[in-house]
PDB file of N, CA and C in Angstrom:
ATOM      1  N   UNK A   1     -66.141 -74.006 -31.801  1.00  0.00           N
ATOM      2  CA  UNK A   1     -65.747 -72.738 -32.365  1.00  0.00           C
ATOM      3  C   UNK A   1     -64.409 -72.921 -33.071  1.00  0.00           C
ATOM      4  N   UNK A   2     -64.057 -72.087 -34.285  1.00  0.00           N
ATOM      5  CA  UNK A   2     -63.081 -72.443 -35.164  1.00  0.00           C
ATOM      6  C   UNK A   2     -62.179 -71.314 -35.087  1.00  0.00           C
ATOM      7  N   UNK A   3     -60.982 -71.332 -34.142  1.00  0.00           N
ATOM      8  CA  UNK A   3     -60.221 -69.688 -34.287  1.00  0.00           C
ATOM      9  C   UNK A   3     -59.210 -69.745 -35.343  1.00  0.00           C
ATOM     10  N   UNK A   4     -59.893 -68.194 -35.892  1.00  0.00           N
ATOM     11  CA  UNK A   4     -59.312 -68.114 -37.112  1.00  0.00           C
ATOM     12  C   UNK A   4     -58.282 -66.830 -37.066  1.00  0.00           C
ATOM     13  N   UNK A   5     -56.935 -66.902 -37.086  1.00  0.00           N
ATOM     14  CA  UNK A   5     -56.068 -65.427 -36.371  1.00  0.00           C
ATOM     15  C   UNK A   5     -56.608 -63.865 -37.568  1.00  0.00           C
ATOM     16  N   UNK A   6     -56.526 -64.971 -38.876  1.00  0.00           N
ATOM     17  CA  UNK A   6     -57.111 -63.870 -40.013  1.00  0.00           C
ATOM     18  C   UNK A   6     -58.227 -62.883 -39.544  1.00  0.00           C
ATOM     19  N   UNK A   7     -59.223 -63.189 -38.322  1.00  0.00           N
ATOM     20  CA  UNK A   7     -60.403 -62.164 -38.375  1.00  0.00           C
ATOM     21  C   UNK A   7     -59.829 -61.647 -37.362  1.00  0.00           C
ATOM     22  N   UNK A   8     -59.257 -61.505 -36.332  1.00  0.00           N
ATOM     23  CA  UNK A   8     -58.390 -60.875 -35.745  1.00  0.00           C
ATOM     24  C   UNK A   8     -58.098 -59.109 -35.952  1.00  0.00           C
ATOM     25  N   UNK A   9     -59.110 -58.352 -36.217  1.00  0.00           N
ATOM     26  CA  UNK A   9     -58.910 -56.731 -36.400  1.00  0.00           C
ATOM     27  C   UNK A   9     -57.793 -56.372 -34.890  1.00  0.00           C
ATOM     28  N   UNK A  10     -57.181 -55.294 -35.820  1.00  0.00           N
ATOM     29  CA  UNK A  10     -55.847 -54.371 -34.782  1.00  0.00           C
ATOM     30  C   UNK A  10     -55.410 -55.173 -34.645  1.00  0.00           C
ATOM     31  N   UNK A  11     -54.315 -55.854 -34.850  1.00  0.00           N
ATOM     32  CA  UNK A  11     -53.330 -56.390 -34.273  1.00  0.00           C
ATOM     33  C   UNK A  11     -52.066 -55.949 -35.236  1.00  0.00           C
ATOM     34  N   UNK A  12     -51.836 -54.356 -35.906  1.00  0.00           N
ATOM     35  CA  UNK A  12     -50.654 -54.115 -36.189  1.00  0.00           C
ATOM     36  C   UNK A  12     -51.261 -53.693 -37.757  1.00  0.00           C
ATOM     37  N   UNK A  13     -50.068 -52.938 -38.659  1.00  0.00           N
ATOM     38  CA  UNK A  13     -50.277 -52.404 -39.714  1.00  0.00           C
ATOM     39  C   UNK A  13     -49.608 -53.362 -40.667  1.00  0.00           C
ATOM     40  N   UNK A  14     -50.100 -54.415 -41.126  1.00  0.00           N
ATOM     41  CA  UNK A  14     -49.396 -55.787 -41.797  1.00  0.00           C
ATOM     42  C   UNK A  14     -50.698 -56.488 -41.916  1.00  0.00           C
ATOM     43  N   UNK A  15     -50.239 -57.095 -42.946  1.00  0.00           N
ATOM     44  CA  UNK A  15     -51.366 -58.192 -43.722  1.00  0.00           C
ATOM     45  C   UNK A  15     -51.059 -59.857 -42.349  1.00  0.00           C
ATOM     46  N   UNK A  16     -51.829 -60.665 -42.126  1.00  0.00           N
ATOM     47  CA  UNK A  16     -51.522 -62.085 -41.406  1.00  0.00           C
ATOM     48  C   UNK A  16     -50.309 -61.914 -42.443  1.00  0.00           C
ATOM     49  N   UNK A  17     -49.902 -62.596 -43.924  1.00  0.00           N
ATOM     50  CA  UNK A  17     -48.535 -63.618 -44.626  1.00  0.00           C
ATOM     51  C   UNK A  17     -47.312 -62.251 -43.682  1.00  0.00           C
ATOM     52  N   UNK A  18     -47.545 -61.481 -42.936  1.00  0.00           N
ATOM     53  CA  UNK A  18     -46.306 -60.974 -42.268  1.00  0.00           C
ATOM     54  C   UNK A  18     -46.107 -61.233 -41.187  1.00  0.00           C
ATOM     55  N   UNK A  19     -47.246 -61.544 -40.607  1.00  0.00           N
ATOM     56  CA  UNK A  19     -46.995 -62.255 -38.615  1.00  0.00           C
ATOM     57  C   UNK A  19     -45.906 -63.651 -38.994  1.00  0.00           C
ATOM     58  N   UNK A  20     -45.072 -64.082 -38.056  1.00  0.00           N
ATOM     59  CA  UNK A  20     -43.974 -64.744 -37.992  1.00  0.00           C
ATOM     60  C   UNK A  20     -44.984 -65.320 -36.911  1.00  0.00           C
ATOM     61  N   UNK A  21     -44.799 -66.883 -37.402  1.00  0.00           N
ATOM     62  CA  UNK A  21     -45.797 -68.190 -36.952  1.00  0.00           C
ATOM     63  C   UNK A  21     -44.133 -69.126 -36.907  1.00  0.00           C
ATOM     64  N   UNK A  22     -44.242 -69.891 -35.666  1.00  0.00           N
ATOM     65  CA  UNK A  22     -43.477 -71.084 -35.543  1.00  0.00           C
ATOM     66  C   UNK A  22     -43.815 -72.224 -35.014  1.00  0.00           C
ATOM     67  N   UNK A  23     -43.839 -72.742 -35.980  1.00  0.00           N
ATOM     68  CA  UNK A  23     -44.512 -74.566 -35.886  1.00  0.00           C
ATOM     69  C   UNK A  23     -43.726 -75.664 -34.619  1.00  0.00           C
ATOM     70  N   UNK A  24     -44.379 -75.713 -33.777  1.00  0.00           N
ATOM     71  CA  UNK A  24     -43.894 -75.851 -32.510  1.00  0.00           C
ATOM     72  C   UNK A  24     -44.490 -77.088 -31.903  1.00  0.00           C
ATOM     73  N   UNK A  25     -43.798 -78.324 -30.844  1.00  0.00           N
ATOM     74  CA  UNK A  25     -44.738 -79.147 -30.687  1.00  0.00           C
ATOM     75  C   UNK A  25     -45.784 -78.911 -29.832  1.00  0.00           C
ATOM     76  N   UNK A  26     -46.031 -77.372 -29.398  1.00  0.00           N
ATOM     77  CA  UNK A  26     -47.276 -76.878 -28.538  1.00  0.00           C
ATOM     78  C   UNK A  26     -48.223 -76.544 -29.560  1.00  0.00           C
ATOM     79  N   UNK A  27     -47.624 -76.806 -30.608  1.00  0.00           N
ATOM     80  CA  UNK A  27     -48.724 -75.915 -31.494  1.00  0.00           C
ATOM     81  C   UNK A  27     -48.051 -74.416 -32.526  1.00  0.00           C
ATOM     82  N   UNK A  28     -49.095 -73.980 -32.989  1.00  0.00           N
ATOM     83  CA  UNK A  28     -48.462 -72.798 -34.061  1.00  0.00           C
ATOM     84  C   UNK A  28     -48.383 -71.129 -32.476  1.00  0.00           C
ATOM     85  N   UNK A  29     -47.073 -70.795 -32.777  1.00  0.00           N
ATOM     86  CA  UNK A  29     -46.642 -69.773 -31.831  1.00  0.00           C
ATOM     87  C   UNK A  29     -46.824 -68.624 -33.212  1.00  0.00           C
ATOM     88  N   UNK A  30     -47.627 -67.534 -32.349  1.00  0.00           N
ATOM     89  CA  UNK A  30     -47.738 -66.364 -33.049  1.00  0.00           C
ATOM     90  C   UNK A  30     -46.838 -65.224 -32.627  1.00  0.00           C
ATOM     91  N   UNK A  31     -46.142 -64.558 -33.492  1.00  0.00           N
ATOM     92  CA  UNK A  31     -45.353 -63.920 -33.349  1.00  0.00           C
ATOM     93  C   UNK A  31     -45.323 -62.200 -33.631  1.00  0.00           C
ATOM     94  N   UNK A  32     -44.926 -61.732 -32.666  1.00  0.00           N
ATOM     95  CA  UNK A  32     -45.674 -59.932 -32.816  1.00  0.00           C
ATOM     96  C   UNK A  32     -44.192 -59.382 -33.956  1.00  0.00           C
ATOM     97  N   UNK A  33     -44.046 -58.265 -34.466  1.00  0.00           N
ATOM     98  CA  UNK A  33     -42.972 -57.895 -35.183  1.00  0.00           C
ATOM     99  C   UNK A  33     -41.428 -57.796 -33.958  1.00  0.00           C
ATOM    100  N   UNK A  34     -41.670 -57.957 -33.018  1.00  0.00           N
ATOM    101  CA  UNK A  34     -40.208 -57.843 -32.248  1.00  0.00           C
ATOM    102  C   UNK A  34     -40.411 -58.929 -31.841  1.00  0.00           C
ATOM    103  N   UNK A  35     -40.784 -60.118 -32.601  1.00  0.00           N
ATOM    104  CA  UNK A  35     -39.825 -61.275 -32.270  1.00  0.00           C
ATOM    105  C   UNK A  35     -40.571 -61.957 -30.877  1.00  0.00           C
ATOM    106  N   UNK A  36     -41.624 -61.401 -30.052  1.00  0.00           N
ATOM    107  CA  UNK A  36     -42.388 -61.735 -29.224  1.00  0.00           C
ATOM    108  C   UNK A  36     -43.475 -62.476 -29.021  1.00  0.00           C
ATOM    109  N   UNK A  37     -44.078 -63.594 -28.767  1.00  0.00           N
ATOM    110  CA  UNK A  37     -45.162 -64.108 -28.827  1.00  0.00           C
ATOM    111  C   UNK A  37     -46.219 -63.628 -28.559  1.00  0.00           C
ATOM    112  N   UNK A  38     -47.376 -63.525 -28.787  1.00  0.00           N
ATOM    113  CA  UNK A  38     -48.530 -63.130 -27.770  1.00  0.00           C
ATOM    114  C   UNK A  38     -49.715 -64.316 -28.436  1.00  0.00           C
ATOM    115  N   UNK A  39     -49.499 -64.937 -29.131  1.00  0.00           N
ATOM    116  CA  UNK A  39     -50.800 -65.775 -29.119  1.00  0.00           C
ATOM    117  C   UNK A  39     -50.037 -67.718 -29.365  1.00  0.00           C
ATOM    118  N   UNK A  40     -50.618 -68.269 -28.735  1.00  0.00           N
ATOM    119  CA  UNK A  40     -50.412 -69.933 -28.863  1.00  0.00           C
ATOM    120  C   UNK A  40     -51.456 -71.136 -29.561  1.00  0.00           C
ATOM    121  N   UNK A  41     -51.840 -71.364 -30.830  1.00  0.00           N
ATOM    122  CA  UNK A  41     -53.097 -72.008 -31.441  1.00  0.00           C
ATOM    123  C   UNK A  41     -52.194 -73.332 -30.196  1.00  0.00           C
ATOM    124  N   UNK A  42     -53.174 -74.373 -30.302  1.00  0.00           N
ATOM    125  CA  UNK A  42     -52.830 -75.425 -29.703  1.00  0.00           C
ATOM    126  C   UNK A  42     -53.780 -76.824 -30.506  1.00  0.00           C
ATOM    127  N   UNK A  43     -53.109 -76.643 -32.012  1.00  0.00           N
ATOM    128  CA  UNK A  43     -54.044 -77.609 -33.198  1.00  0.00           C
ATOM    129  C   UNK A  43     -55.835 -77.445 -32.668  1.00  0.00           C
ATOM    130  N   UNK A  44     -56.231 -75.845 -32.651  1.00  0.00           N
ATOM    131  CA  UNK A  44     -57.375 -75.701 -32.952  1.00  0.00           C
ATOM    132  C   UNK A  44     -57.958 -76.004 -31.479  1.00  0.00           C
ATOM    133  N   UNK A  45     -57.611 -76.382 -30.675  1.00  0.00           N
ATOM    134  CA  UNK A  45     -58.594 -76.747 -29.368  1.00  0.00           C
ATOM    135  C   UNK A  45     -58.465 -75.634 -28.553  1.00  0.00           C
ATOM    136  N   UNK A  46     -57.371 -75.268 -27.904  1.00  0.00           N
ATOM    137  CA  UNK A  46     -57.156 -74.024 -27.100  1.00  0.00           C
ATOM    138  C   UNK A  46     -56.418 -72.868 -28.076  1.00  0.00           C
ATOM    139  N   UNK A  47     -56.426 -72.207 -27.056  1.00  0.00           N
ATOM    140  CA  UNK A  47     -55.532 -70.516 -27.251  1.00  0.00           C
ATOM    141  C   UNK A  47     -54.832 -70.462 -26.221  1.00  0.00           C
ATOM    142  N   UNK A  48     -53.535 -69.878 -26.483  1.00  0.00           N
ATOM    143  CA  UNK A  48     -53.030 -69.243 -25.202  1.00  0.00           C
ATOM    144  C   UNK A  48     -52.865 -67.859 -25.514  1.00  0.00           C
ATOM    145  N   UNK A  49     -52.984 -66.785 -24.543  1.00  0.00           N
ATOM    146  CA  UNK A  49     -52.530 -65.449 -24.868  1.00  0.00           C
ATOM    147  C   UNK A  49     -51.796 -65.027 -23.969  1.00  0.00           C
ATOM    148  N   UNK A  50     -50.853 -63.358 -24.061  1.00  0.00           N
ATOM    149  CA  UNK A  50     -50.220 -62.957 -22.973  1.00  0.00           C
ATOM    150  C   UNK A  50     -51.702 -61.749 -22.601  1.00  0.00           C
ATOM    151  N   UNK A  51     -51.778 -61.817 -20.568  1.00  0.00           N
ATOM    152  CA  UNK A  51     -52.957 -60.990 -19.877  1.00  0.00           C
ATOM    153  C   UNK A  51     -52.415 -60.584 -19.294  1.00  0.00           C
ATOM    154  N   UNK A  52     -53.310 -59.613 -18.477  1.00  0.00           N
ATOM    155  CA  UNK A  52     -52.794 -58.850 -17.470  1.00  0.00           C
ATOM    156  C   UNK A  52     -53.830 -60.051 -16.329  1.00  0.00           C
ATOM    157  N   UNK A  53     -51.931 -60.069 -14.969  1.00  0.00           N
ATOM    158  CA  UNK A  53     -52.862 -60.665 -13.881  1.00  0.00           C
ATOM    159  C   UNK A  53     -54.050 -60.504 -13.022  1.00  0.00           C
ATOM    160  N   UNK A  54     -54.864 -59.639 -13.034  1.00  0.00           N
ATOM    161  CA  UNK A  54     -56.219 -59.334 -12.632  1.00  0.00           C
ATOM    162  C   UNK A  54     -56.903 -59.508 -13.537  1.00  0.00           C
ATOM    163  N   UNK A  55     -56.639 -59.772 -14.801  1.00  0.00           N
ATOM    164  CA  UNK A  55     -57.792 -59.841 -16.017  1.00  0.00           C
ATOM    165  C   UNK A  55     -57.617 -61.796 -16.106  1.00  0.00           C
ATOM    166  N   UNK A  56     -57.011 -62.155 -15.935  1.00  0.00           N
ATOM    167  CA  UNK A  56     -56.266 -63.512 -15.925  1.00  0.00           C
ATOM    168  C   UNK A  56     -57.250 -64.113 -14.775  1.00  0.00           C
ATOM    169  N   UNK A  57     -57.347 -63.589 -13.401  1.00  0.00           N
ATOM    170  CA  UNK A  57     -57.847 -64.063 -12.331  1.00  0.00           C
ATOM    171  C   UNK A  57     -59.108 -64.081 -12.127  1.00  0.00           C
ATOM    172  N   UNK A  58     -59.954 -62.724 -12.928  1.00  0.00           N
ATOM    173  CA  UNK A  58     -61.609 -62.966 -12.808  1.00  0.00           C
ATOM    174  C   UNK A  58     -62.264 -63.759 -13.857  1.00  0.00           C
ATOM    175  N   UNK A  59     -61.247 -64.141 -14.616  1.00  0.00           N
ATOM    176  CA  UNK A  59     -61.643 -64.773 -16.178  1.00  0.00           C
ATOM    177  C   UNK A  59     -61.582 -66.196 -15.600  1.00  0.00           C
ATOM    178  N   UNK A  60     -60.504 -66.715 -14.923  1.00  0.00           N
ATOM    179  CA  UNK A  60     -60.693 -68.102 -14.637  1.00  0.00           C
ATOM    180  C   UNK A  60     -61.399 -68.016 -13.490  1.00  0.00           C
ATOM    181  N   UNK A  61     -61.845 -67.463 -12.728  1.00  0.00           N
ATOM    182  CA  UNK A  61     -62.775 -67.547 -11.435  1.00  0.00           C
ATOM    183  C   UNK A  61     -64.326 -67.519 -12.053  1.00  0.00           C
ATOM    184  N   UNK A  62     -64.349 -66.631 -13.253  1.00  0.00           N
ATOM    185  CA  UNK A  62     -65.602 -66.975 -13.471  1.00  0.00           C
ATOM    186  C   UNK A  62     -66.145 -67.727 -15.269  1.00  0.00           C
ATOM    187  N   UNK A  63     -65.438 -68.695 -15.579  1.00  0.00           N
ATOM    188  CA  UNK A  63     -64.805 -69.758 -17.118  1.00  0.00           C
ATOM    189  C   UNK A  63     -64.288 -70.572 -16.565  1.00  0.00           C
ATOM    190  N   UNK A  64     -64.752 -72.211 -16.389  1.00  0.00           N
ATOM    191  CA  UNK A  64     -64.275 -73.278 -16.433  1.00  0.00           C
ATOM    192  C   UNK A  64     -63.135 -73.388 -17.446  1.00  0.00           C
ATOM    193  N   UNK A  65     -63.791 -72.894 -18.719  1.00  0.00           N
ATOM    194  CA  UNK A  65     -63.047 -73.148 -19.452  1.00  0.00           C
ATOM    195  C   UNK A  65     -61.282 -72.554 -19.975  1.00  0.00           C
ATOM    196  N   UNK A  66     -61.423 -71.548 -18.818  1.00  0.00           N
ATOM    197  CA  UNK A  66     -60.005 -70.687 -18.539  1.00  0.00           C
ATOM    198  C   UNK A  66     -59.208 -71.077 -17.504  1.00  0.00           C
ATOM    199  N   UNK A  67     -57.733 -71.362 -17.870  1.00  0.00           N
ATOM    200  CA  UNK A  67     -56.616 -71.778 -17.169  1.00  0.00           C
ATOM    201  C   UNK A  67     -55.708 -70.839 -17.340  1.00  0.00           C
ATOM    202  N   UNK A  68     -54.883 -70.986 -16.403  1.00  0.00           N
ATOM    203  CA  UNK A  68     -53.559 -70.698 -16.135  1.00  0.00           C
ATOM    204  C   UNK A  68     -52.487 -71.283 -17.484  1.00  0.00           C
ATOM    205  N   UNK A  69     -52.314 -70.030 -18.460  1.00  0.00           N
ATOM    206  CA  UNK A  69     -51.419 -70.545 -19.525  1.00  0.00           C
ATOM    207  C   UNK A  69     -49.996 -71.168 -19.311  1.00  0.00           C
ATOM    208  N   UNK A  70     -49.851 -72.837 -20.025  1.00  0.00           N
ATOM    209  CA  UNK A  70     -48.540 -73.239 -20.067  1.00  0.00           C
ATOM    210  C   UNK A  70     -47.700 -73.010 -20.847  1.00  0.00           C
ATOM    211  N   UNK A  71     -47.798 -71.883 -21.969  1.00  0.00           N
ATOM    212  CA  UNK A  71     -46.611 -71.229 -22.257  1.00  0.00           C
ATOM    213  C   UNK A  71     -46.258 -69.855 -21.575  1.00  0.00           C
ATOM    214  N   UNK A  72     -47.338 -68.896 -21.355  1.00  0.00           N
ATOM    215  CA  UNK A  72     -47.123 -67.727 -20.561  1.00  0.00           C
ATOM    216  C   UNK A  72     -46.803 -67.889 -19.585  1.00  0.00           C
ATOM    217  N   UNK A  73     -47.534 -68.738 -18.661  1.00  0.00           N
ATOM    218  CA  UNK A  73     -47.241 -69.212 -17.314  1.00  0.00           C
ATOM    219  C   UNK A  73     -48.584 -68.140 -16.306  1.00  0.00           C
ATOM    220  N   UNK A  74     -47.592 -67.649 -15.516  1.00  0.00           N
ATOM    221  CA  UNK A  74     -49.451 -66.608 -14.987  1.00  0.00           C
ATOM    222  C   UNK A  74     -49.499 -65.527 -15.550  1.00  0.00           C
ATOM    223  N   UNK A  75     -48.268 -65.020 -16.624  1.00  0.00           N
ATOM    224  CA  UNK A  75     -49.090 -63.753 -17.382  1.00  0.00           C
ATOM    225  C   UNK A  75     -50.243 -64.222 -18.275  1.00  0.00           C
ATOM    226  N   UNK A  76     -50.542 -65.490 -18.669  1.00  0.00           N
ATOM    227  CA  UNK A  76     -51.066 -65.505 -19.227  1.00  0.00           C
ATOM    228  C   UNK A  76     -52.446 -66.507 -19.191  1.00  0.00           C
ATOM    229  N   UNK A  77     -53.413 -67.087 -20.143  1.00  0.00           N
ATOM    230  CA  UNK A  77     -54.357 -67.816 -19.897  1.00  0.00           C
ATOM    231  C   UNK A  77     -54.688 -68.545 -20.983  1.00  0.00           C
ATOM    232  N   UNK A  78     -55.001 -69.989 -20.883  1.00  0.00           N
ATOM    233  CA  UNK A  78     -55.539 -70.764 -22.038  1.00  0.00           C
ATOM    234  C   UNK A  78     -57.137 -70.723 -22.094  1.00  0.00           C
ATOM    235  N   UNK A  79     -57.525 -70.581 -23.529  1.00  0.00           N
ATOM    236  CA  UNK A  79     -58.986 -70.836 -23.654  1.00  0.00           C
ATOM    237  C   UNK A  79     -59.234 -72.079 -23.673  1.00  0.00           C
ATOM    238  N   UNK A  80     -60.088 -73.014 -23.766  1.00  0.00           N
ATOM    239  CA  UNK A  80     -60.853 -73.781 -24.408  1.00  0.00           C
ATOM    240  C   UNK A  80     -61.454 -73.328 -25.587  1.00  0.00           C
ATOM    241  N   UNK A  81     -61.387 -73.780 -26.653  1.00  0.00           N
ATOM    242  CA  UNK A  81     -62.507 -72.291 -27.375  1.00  0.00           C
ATOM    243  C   UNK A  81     -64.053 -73.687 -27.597  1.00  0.00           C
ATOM    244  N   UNK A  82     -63.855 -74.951 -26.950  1.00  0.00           N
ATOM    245  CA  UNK A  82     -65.199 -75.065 -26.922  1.00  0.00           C
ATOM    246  C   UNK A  82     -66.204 -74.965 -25.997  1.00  0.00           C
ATOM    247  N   UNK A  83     -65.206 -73.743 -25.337  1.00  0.00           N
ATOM    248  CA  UNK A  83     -66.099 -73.338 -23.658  1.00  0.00           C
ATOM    249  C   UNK A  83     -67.317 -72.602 -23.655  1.00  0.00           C
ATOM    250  N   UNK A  84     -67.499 -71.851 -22.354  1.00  0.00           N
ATOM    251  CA  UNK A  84     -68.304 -70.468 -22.483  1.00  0.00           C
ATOM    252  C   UNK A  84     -67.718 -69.482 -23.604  1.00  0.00           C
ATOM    253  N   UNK A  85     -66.451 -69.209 -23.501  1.00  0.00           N
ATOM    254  CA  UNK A  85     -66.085 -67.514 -24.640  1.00  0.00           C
ATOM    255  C   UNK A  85     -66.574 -67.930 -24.976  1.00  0.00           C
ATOM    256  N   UNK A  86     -67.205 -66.483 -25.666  1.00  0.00           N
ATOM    257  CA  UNK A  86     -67.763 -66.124 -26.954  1.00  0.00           C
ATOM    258  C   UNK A  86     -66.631 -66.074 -28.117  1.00  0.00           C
ATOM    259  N   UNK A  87     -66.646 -66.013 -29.159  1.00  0.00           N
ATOM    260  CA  UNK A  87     -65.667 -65.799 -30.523  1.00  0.00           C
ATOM    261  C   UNK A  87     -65.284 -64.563 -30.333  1.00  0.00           C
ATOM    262  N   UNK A  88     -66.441 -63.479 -30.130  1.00  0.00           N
ATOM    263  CA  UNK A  88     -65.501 -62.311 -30.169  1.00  0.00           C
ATOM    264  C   UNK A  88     -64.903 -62.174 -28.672  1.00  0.00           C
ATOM    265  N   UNK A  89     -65.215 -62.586 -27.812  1.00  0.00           N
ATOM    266  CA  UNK A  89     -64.413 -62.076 -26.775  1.00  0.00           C
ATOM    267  C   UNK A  89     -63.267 -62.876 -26.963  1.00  0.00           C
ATOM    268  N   UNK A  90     -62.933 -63.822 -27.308  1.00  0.00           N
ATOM    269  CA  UNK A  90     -61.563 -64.643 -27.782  1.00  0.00           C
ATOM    270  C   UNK A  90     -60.902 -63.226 -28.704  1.00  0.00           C
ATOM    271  N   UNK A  91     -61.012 -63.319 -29.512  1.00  0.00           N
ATOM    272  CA  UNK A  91     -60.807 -62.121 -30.586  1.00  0.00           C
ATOM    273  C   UNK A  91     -59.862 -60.909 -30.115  1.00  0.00           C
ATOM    274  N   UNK A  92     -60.694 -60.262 -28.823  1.00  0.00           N
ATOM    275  CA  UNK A  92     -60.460 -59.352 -28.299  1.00  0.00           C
ATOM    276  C   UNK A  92     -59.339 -59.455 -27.360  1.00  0.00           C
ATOM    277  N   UNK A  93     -59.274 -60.797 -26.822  1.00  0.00           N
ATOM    278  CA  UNK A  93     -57.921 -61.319 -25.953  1.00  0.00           C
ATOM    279  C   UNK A  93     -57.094 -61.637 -26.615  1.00  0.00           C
ATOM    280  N   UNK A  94     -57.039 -61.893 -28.079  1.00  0.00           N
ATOM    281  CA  UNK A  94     -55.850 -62.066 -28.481  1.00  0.00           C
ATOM    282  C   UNK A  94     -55.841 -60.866 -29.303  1.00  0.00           C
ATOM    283  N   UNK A  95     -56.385 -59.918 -29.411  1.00  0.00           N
ATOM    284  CA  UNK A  95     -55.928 -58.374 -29.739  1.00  0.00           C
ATOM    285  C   UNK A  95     -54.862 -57.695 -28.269  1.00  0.00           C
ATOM    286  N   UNK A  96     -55.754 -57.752 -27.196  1.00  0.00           N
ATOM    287  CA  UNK A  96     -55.062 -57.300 -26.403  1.00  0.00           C
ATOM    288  C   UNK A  96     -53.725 -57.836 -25.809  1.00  0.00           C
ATOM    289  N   UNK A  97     -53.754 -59.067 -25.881  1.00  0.00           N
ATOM    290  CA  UNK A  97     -52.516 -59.443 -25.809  1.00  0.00           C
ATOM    291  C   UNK A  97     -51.464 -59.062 -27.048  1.00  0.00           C
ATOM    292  N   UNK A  98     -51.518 -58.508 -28.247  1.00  0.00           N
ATOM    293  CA  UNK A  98     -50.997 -58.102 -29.253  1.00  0.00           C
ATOM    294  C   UNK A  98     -50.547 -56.999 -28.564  1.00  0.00           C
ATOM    295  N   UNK A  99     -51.217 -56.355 -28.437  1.00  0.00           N
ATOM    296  CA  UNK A  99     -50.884 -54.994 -27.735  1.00  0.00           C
ATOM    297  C   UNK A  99     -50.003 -54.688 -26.699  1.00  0.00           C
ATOM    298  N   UNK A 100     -50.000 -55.421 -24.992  1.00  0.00           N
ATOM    299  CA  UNK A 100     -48.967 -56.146 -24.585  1.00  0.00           C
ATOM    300  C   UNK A 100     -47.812 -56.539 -24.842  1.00  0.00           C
ATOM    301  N   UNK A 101     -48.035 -57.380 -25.564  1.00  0.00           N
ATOM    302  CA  UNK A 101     -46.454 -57.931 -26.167  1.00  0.00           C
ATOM    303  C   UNK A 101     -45.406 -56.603 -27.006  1.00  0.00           C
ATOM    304  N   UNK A 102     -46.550 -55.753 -27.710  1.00  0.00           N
ATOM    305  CA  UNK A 102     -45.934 -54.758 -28.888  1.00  0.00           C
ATOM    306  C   UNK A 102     -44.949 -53.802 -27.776  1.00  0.00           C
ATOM    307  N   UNK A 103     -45.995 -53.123 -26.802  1.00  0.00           N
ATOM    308  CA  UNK A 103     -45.900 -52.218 -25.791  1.00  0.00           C
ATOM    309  C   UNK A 103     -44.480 -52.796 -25.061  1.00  0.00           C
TER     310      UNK A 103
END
């Protein structure tokens, strides 16, 4: 699966060339308008997002392919994206973590 942040619906009233991206040796850090992260590319293999810890805990209890995020730490969770997710449920975790971070 190929995550692409561009298909990404709701995540703010701005075109992507306005999200603030920093080229990082974890990878490209996505950046909400206050300067906050909520999404981590990791050169195309994983995702990291910011979760809520009960949404964090049934996701890796029931996804191999879900960890305990090493930039969030336990707010958050890494995908695999060549796991079980689906594309849109990826999608939707890094919407909601948009939301999170904004809030």
């Amino acid at each position: 699966m190929k995550f692409e942040i561009t298909k990404v619906s709701g995540i703010g009233e701005y075109t992507f060339e306005d999200l603030m991206v920093k080229e990082k040796k974890e990878g490209k850090i996505f950046l909400a308008p206050n300067g906050k992260a909520f999404c981590v590319l990791h050169e195309g293999k994983t995702v990291e997002v910011r979760t809520d810890l009960n949404l964090a805990k049934v996701l890796r209890e029931k996804y191999e392919s879900v960890m305990q995020s090493r930039y969030f730490g336990r707010g958050g969770i890494e995908i695999v994206l060549s796991g079980q997710i689906e594309q849109d449920q990826v999608y939707d975790l890094v919407r909601l973590s948009y939301n999170m971070t904004i809030s």
